[in-house]
Protein backbone atom coordinates (compact mmCIF):
# COMPACT_ATOMS: atom_id res chain seq x y z
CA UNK A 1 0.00 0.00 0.00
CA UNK A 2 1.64 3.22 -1.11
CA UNK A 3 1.88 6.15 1.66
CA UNK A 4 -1.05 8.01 0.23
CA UNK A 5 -3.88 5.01 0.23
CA UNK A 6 -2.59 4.12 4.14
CA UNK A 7 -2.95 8.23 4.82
CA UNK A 8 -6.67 8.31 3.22
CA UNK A 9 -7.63 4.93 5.33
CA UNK A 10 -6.07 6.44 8.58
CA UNK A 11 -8.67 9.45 7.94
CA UNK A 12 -11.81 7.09 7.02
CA UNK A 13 -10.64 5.12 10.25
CA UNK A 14 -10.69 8.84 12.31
CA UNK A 15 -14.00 9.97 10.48
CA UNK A 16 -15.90 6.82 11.24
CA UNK A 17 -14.92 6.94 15.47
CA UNK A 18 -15.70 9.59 17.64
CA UNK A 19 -13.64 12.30 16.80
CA UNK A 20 -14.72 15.67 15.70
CA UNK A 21 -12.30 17.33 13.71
CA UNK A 22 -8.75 15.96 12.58
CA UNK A 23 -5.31 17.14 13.39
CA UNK A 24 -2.03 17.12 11.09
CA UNK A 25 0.87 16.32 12.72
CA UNK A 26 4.38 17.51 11.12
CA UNK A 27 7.56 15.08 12.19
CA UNK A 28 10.36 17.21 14.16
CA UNK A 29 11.84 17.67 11.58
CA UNK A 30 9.69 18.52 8.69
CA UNK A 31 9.88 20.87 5.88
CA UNK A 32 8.57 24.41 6.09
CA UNK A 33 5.81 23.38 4.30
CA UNK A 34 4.28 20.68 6.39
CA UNK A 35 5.05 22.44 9.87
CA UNK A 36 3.12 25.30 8.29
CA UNK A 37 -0.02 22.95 7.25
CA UNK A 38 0.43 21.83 10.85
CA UNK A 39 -3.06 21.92 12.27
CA UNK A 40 -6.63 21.45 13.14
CA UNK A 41 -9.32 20.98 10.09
CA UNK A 42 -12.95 20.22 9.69
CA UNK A 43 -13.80 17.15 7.55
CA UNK A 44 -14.68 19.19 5.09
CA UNK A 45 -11.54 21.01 4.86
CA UNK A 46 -8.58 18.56 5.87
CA UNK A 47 -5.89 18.69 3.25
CA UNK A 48 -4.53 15.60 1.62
CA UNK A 49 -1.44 13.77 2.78
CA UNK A 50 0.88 13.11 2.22
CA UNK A 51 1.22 17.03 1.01
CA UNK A 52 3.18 17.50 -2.81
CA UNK A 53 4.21 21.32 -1.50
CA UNK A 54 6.66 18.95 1.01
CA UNK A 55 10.11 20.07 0.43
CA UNK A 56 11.83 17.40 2.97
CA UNK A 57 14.49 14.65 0.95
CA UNK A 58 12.76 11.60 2.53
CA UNK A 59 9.12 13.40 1.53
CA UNK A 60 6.38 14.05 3.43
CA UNK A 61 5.85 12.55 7.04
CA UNK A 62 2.82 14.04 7.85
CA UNK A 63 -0.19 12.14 9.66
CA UNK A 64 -3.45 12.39 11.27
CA UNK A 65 -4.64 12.30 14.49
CA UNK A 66 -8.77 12.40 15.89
CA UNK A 67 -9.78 15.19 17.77
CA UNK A 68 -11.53 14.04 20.92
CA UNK A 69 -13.80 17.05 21.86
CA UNK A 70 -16.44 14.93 23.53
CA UNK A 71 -15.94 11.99 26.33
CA UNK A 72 -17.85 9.75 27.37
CA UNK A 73 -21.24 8.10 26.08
């Protein structure tokens, strides 16, 4: 599975649980690009990873992460 099919399951696996928005998270060492992109996003909005504006020689190494805004049932 290439790195953008396992980025686009990770965010069908966040959308279908319990969180409420998405985060991107940039790797210490990213490229200006990606730390900039660094972020919460609606659903709606939540670019595409891995990012093609990533400038870094190993490429992008961006994920996602659920935003938990609600706990419990």
């Amino acid at each position: 599975m290439d790195r953008q099919a396992e980025q686009k399951a990770a965010l069908e696996k966040i959308r279908a649980g319990l969180a409420t928005k998405v985060r991107i998270l940039a790797n210490r060492d990213g490229c200006p690009y990606c730390e900039a992109m660094e972020g919460v996003y609606e659903f709606d909005n939540v670019p595409e990873l891995p990012h093609e504006g990533c400038s870094h020689p190993h490429g992008c190494r961006c994920f996602y992460a659920p935003v938990l805004d609600q706990f419990g049932p």
